[in-house]
C-alpha atoms as a PDB file:
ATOM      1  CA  UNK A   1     119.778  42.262  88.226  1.00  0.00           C
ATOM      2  CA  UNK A   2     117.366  39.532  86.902  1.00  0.00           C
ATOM      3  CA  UNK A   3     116.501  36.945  89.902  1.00  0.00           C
ATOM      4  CA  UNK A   4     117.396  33.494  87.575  1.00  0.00           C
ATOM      5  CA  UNK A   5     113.984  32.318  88.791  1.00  0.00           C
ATOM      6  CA  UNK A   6     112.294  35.119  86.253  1.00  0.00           C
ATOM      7  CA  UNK A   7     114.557  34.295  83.245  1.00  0.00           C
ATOM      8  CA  UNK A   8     112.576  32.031  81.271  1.00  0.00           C
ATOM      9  CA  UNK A   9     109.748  35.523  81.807  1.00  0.00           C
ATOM     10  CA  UNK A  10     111.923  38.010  80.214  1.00  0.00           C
ATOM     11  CA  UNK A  11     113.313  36.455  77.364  1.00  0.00           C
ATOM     12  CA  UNK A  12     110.034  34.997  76.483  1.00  0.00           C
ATOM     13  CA  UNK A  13     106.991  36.832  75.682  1.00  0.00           C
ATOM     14  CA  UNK A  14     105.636  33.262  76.001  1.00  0.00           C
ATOM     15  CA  UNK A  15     107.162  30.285  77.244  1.00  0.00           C
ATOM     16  CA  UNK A  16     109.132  27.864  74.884  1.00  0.00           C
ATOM     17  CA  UNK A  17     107.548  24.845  76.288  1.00  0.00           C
ATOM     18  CA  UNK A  18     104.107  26.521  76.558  1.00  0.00           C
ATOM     19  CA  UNK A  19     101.589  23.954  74.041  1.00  0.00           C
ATOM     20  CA  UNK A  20     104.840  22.346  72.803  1.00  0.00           C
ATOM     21  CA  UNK A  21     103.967  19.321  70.354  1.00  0.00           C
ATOM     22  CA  UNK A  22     105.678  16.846  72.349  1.00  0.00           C
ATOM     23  CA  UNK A  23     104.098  13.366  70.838  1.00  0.00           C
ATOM     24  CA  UNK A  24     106.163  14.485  67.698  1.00  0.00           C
ATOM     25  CA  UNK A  25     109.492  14.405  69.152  1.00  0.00           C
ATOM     26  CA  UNK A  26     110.519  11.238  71.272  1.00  0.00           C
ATOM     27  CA  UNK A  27     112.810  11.556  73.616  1.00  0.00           C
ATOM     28  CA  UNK A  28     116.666  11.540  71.928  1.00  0.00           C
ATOM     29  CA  UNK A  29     119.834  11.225  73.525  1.00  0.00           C
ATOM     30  CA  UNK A  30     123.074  12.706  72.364  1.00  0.00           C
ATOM     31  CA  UNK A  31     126.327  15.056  73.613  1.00  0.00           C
ATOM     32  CA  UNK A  32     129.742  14.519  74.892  1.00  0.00           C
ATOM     33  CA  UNK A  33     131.188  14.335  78.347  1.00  0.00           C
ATOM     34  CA  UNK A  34     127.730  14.898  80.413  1.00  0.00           C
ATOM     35  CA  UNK A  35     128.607  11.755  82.359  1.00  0.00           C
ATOM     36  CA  UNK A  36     131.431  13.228  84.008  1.00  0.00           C
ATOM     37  CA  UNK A  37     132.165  13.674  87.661  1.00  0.00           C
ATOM     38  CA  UNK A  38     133.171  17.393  87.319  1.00  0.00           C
ATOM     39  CA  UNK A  39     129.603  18.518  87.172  1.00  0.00           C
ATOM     40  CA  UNK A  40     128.308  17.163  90.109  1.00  0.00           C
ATOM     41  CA  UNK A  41     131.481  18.313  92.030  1.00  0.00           C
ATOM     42  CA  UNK A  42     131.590  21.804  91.306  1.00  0.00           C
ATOM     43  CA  UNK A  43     127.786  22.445  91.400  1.00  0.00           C
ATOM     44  CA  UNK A  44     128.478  20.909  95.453  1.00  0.00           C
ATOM     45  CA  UNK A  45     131.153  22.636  95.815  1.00  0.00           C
ATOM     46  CA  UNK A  46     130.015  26.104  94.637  1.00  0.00           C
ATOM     47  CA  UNK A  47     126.620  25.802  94.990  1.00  0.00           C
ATOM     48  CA  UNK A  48     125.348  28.173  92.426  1.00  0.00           C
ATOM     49  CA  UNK A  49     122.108  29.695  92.058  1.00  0.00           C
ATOM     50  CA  UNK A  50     123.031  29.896  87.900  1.00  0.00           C
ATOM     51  CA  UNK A  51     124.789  28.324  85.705  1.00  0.00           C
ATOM     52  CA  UNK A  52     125.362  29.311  82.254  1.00  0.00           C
ATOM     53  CA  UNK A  53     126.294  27.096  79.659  1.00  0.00           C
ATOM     54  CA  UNK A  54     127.333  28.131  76.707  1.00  0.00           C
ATOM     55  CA  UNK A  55     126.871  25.541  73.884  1.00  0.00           C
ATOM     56  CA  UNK A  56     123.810  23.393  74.984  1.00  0.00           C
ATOM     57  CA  UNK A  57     122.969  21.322  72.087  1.00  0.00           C
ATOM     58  CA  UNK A  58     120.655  18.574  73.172  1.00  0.00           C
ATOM     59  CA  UNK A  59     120.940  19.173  76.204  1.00  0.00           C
ATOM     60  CA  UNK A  60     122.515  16.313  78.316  1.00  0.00           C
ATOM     61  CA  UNK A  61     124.935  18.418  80.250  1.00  0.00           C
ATOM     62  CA  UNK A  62     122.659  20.876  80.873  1.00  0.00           C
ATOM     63  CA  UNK A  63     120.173  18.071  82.473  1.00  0.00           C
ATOM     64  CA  UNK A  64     122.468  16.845  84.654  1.00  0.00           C
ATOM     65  CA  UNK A  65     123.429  20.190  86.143  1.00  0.00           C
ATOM     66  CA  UNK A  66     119.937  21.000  86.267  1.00  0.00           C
ATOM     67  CA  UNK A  67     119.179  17.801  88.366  1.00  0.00           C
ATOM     68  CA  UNK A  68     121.849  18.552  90.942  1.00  0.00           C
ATOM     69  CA  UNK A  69     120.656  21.868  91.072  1.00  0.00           C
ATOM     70  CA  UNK A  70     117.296  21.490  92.344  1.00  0.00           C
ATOM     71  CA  UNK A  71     118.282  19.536  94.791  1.00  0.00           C
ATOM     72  CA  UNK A  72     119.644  22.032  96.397  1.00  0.00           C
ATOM     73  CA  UNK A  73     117.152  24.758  95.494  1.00  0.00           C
ATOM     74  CA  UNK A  74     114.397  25.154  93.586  1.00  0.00           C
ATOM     75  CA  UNK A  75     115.054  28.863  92.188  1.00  0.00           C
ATOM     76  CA  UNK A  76     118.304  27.646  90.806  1.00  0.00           C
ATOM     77  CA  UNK A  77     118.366  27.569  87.172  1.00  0.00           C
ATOM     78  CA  UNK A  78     120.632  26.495  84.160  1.00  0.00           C
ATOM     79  CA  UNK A  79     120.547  29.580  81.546  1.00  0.00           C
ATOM     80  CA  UNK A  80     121.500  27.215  78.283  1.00  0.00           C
ATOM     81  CA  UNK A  81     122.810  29.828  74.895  1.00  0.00           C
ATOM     82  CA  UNK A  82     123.130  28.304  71.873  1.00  0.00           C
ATOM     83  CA  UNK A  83     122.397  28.664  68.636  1.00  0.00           C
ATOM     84  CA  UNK A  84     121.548  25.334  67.655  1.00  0.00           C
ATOM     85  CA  UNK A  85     122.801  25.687  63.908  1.00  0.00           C
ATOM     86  CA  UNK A  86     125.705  23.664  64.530  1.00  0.00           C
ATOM     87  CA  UNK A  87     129.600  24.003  65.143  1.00  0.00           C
ATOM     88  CA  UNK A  88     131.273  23.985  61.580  1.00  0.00           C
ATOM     89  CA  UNK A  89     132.275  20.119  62.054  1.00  0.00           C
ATOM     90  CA  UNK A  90     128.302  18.992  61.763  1.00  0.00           C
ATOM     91  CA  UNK A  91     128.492  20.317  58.206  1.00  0.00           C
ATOM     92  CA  UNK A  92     131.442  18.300  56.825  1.00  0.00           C
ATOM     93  CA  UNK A  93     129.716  15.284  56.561  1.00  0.00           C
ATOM     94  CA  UNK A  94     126.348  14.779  55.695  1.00  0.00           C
ATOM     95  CA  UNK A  95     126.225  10.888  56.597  1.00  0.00           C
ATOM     96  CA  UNK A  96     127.398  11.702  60.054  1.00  0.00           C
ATOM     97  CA  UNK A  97     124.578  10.647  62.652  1.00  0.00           C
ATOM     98  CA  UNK A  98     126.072  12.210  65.462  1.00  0.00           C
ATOM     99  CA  UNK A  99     126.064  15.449  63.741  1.00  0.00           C
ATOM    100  CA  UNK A 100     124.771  16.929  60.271  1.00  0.00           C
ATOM    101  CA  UNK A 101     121.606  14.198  60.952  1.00  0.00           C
ATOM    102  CA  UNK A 102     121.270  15.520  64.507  1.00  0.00           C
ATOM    103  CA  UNK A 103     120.760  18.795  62.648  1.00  0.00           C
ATOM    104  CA  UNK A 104     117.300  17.503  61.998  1.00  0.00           C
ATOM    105  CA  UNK A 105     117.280  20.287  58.967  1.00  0.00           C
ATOM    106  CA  UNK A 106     113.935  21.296  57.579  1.00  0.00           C
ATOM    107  CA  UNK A 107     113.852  23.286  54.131  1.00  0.00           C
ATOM    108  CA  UNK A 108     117.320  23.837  54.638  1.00  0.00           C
ATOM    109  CA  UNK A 109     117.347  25.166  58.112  1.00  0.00           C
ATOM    110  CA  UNK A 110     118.296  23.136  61.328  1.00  0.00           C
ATOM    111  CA  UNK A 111     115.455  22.289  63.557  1.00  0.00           C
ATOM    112  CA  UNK A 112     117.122  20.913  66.304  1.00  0.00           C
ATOM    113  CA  UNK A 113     116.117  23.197  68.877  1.00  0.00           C
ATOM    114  CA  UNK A 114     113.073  21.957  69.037  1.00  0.00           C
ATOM    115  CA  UNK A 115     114.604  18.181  70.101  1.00  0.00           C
ATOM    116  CA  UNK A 116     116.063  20.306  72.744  1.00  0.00           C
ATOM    117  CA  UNK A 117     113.105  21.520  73.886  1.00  0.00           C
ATOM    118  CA  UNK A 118     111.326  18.076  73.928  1.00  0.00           C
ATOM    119  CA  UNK A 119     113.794  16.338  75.887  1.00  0.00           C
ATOM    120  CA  UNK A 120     113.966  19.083  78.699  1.00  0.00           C
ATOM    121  CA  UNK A 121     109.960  18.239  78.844  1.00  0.00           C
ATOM    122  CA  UNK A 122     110.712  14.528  78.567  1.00  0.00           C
ATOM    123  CA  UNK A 123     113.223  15.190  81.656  1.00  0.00           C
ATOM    124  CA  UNK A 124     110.607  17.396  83.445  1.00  0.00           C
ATOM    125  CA  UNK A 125     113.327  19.916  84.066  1.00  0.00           C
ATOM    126  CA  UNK A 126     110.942  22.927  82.031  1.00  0.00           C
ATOM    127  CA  UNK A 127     111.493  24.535  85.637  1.00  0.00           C
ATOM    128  CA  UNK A 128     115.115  24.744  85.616  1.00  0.00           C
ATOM    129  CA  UNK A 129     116.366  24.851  82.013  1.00  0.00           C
ATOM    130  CA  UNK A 130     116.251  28.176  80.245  1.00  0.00           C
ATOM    131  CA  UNK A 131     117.033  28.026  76.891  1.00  0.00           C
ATOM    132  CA  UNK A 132     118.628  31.671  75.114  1.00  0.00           C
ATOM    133  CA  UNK A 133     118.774  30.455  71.465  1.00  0.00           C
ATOM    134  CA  UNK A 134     121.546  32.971  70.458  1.00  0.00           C
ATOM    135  CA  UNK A 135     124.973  33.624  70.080  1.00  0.00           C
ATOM    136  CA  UNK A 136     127.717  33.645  72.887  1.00  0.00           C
ATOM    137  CA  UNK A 137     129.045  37.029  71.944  1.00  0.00           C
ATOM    138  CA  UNK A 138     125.289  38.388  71.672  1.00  0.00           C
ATOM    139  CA  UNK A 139     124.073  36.785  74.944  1.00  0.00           C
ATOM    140  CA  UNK A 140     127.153  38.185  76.625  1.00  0.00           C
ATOM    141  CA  UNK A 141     126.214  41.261  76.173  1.00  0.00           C
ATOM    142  CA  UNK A 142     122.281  41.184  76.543  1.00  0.00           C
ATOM    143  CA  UNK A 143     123.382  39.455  80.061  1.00  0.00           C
ATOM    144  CA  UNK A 144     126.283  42.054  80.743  1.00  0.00           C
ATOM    145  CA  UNK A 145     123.215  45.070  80.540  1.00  0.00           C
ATOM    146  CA  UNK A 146     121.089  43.570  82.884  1.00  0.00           C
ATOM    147  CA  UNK A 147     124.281  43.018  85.060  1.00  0.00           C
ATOM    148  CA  UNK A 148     123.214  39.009  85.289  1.00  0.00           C
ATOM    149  CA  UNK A 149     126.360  37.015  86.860  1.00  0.00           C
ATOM    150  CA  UNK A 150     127.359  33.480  87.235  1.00  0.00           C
ATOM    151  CA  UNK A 151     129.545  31.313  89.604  1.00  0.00           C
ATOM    152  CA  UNK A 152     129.858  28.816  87.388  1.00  0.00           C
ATOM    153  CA  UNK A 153     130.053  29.065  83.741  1.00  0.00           C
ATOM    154  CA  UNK A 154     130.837  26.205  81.203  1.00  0.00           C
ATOM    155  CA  UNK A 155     132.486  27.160  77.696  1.00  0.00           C
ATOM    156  CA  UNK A 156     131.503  24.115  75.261  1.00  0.00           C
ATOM    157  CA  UNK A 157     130.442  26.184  72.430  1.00  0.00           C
ATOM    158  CA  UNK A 158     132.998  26.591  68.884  1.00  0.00           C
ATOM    159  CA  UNK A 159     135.857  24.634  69.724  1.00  0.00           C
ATOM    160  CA  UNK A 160     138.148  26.934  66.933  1.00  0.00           C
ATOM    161  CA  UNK A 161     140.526  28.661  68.745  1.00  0.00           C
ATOM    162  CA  UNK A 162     139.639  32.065  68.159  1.00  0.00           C
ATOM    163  CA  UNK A 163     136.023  31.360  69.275  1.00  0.00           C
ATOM    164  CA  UNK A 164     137.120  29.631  72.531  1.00  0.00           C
ATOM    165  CA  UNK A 165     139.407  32.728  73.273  1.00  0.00           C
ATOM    166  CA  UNK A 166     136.214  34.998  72.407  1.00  0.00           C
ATOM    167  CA  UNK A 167     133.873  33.266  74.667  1.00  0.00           C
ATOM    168  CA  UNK A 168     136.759  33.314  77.207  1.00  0.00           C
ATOM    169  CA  UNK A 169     137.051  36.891  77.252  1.00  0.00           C
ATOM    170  CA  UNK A 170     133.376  38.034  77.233  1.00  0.00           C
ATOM    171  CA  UNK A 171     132.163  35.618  80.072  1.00  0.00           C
ATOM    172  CA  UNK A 172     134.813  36.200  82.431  1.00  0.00           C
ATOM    173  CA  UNK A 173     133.792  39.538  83.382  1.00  0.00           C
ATOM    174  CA  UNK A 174     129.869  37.823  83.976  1.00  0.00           C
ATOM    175  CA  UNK A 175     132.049  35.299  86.060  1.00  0.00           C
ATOM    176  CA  UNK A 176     131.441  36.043  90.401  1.00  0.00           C
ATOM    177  CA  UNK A 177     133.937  36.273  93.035  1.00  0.00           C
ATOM    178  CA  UNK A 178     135.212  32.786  93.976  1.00  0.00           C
ATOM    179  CA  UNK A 179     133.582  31.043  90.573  1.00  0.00           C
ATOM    180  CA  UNK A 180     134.988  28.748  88.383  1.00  0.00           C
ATOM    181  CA  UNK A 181     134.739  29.016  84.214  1.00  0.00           C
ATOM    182  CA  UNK A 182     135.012  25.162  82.744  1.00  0.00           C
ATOM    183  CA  UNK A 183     135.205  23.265  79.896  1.00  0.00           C
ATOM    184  CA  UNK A 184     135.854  19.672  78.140  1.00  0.00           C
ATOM    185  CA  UNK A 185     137.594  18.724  75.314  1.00  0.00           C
ATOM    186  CA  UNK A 186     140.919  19.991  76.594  1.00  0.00           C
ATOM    187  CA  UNK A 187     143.158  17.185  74.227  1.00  0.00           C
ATOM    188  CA  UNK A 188     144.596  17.580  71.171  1.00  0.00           C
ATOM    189  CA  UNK A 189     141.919  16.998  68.871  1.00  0.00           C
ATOM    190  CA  UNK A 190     140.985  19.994  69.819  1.00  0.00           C
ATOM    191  CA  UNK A 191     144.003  22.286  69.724  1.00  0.00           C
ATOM    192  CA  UNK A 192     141.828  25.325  69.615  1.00  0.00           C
ATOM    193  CA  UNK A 193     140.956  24.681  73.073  1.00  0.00           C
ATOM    194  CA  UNK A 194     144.311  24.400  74.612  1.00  0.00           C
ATOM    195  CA  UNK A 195     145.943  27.132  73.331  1.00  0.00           C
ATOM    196  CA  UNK A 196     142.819  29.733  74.097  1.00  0.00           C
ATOM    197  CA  UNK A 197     142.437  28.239  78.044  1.00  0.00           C
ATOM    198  CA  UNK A 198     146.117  28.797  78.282  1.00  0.00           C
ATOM    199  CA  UNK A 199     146.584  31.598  76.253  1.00  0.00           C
ATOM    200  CA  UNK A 200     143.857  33.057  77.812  1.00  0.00           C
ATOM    201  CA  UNK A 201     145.241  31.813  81.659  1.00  0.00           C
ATOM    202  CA  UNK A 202     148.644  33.114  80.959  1.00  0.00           C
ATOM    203  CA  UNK A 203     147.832  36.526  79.912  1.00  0.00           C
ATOM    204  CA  UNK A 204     145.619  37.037  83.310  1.00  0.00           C
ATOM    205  CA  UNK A 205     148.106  35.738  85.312  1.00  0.00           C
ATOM    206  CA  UNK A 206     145.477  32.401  86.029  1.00  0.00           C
ATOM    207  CA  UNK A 207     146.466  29.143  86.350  1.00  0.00           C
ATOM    208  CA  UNK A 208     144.461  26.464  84.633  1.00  0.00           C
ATOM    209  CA  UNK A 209     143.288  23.519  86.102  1.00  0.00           C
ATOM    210  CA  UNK A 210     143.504  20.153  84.202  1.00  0.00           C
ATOM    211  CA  UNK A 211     142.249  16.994  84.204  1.00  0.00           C
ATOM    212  CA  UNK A 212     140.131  13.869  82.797  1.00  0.00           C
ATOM    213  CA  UNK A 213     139.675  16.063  79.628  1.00  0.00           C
ATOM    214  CA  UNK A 214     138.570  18.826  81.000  1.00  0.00           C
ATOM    215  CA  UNK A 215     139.838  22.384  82.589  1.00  0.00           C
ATOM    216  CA  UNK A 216     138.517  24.905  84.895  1.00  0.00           C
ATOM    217  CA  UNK A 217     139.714  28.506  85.688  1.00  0.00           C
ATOM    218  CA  UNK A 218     139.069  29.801  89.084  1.00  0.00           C
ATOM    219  CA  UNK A 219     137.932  34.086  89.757  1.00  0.00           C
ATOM    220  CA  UNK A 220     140.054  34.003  93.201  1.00  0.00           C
ATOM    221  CA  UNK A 221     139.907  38.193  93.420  1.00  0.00           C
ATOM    222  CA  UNK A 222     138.516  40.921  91.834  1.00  0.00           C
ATOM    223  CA  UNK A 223     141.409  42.150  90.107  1.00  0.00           C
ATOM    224  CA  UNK A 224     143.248  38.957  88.126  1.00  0.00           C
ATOM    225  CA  UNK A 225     146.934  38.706  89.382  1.00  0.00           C
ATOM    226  CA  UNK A 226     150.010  40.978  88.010  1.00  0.00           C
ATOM    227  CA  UNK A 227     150.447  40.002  84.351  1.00  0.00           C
ATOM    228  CA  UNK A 228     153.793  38.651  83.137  1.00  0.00           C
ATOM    229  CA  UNK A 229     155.621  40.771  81.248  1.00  0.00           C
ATOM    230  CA  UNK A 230     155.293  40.858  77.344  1.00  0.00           C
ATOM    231  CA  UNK A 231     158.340  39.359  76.397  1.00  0.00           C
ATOM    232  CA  UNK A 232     158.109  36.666  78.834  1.00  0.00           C
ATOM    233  CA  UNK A 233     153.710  36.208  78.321  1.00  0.00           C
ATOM    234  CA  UNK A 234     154.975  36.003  74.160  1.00  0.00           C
ATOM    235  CA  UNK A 235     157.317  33.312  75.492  1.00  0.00           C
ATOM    236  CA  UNK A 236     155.222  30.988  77.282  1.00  0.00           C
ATOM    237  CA  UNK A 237     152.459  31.629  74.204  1.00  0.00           C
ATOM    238  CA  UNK A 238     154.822  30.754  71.886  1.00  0.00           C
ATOM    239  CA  UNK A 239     156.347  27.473  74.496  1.00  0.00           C
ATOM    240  CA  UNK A 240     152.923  26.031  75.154  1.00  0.00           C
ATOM    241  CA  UNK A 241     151.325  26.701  71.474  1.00  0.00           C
ATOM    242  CA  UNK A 242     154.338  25.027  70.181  1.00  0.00           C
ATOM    243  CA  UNK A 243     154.357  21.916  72.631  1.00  0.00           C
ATOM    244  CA  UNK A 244     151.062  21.735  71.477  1.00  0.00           C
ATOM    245  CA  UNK A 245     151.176  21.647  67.585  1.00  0.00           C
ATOM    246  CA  UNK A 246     154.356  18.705  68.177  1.00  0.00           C
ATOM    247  CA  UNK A 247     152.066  17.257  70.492  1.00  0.00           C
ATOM    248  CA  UNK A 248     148.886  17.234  67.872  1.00  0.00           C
ATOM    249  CA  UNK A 249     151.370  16.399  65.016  1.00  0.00           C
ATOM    250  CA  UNK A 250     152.766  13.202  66.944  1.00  0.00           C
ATOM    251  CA  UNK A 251     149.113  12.392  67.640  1.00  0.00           C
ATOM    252  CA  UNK A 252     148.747  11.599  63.659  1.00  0.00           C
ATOM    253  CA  UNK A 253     151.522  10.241  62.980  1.00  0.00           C
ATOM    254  CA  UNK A 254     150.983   7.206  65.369  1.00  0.00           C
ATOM    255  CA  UNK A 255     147.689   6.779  63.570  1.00  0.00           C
ATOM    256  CA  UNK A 256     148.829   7.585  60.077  1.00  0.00           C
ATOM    257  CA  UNK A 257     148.060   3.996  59.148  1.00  0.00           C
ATOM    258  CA  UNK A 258     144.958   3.690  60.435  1.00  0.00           C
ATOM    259  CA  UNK A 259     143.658   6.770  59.413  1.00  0.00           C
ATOM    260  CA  UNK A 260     145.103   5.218  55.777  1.00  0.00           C
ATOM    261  CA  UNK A 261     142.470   2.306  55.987  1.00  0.00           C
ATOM    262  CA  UNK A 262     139.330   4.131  57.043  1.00  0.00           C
ATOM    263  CA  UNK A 263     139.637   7.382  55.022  1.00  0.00           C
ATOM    264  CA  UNK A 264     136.977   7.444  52.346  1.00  0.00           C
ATOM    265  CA  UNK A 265     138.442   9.387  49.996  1.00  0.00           C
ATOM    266  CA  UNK A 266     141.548  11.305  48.357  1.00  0.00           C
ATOM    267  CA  UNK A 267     141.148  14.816  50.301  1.00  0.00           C
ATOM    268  CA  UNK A 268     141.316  13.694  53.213  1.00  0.00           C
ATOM    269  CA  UNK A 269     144.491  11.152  52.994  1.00  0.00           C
ATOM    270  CA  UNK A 270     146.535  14.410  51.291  1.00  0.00           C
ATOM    271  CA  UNK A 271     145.750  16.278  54.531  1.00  0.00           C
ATOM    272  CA  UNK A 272     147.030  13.449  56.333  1.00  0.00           C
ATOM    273  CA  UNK A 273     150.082  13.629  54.235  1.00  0.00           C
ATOM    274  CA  UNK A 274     150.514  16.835  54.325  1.00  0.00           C
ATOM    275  CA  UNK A 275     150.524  17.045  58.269  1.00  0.00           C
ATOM    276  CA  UNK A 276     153.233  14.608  58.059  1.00  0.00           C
ATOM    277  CA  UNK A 277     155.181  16.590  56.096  1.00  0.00           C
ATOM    278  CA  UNK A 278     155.465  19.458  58.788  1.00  0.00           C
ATOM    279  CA  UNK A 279     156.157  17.018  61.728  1.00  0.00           C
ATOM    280  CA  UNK A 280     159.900  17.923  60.978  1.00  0.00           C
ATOM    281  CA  UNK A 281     159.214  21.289  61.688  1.00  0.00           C
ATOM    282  CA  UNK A 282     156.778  20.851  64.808  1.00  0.00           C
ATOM    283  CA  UNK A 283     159.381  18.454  66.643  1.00  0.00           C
ATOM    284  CA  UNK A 284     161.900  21.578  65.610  1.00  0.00           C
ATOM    285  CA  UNK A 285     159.603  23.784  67.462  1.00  0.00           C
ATOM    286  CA  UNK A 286     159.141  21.520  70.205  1.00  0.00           C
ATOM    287  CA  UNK A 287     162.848  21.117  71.090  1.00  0.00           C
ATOM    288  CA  UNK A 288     162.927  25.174  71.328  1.00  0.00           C
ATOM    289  CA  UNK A 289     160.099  25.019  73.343  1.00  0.00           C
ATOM    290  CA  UNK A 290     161.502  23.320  75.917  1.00  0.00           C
ATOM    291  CA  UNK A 291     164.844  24.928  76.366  1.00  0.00           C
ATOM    292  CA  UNK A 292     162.146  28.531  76.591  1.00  0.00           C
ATOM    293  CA  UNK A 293     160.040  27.409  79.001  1.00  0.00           C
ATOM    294  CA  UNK A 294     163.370  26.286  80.794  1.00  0.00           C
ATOM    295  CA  UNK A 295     164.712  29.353  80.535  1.00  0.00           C
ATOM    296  CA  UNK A 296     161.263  31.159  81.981  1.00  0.00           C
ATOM    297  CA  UNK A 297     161.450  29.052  85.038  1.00  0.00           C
ATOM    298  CA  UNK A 298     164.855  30.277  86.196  1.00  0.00           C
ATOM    299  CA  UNK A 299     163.902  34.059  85.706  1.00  0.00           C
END
């Protein structure tokens, strides 16, 4: 196993932040959800000696942790994978600041890394931050060879459902004894998240813990807990996915007129429209949703 104090050594031949241009990128703020509470809690609580985040982008989360971390040792580190290119929503719209700009593309390829880089220097947290500029699933399994675990993991990468469940299921195993894998943006803007953490819960007999926007999944054993059966783990699937999608679906229909004012053009009101269209058949769904998960509890 690699100590996480020689990380930043293997990956790199040389160091990332080695004679790094720093005067030609100020420092720039930007992420979701770093502020939280949860960070600073569960780094006290489980005192890790790694975390590793996957989905980084410029790097506010991974600062904070990083922060807390040394202050309670100074061989901790924060093993950041990304591949800074982007989730697909910084591509849809080219005016967006937040995203496609933050991009910072260069002869058509995103540069943004290199922001990342310049604001761990800016923080002075070089020591602590390791940055793997790759994929989940191909970290997961350069960090699965060299048998490097976590105790605490945070899943903020792809929010589409099938990549949340993906990330799910190849970091778990890297997860220790006793840790905790967490995330944010557990609402239903994005659905893809809720149905993979409980998806993913429900089929290893877990039970996910939510709150403020965020939810956490705890390794209590070795071996995860008896799972249900498969009629009954299809049942609660089906239950929470559909509570879900009436949930979502309810969600735009209370803003249907204000999402009427600000739309700037015609695509995007007909997809409006046409989620209104199915709301018959989500609150359908919902009803029978209920009456399963009913059904579940008395068994």
């Amino acid at each position: 196993m690699v100590p996480p104090k020689r990380l930043l050594k293997v990956l790199f031949k040389d160091s990332p932040y080695e004679n790094f241009p720093l005067v030609d990128y100020p420092q720039k703020e930007g992420g979701w959800h770093s502020e939280s509470s949860v960070f600073d809690k569960l780094i006290a609580d489980i005192q890790p000696e790694l975390v590793i985040e996957v989905g980084t982008w410029l790097g506010a989360s991974a600062l904070r942790m990083a922060d807390k971390l040394k202050a309670q040792s100074s061989d901790a580190r924060v093993l950041c994978v990304d591949t800074w290119l982007g989730a697909a929503e910084f591509w849809d719209c080219q005016s967006d600041p937040e995203r496609y700009e933050a991009l910072d593309i260069k002869h058509g390829f995103p540069s943004v890394f290199y922001q990342f880089i310049a604001n761990i220097l800016h923080a002075g947290a070089q020591d602590t931050v390791v940055p793997f500029p790759q994929t989940s699933a191909n970290a997961a399994v350069w960090l699965k060879k060299r048998n490097i675990t976590s105790k605490l993991i945070y899943i903020d990468g792809s929010h589409e459902e099938a990549d949340v469940y993906a990330d799910l299921t190849a970091y778990w195993p890297l997860l220790e004894v006793g840790g905790v894998i967490f995330g944010d943006d557990y609402d239903a803007f994005w659905p893809g998240v809720i149905i993979s953490v409980n998806r993913f819960a429900v089929e290893n007999g877990l039970e996910a813990e939510v709150g403020d926007g965020f939810w956490q999944l705890r390794k209590e054993t070795a071996v995860t807990k008896p799972k249900l059966t498969q009629v009954d783990e299809l049942a609660a699937l089906r239950a929470e996915n559909a509570i879900l999608r009436a949930h979502l679906t309810s969600s735009i229909l209370k803003t249907d007129h204000l999402v009427d004012q600000i739309a700037s053009n015609n695509f995007f009101v007909r997809e409006v429209q046409e989620e209104k269209a199915r709301a018959g058949h989500f609150w359908d769904l919902l009803k029978e949703a209920e009456a399963e998960i009913e059904r579940l509890k008395k068994q």
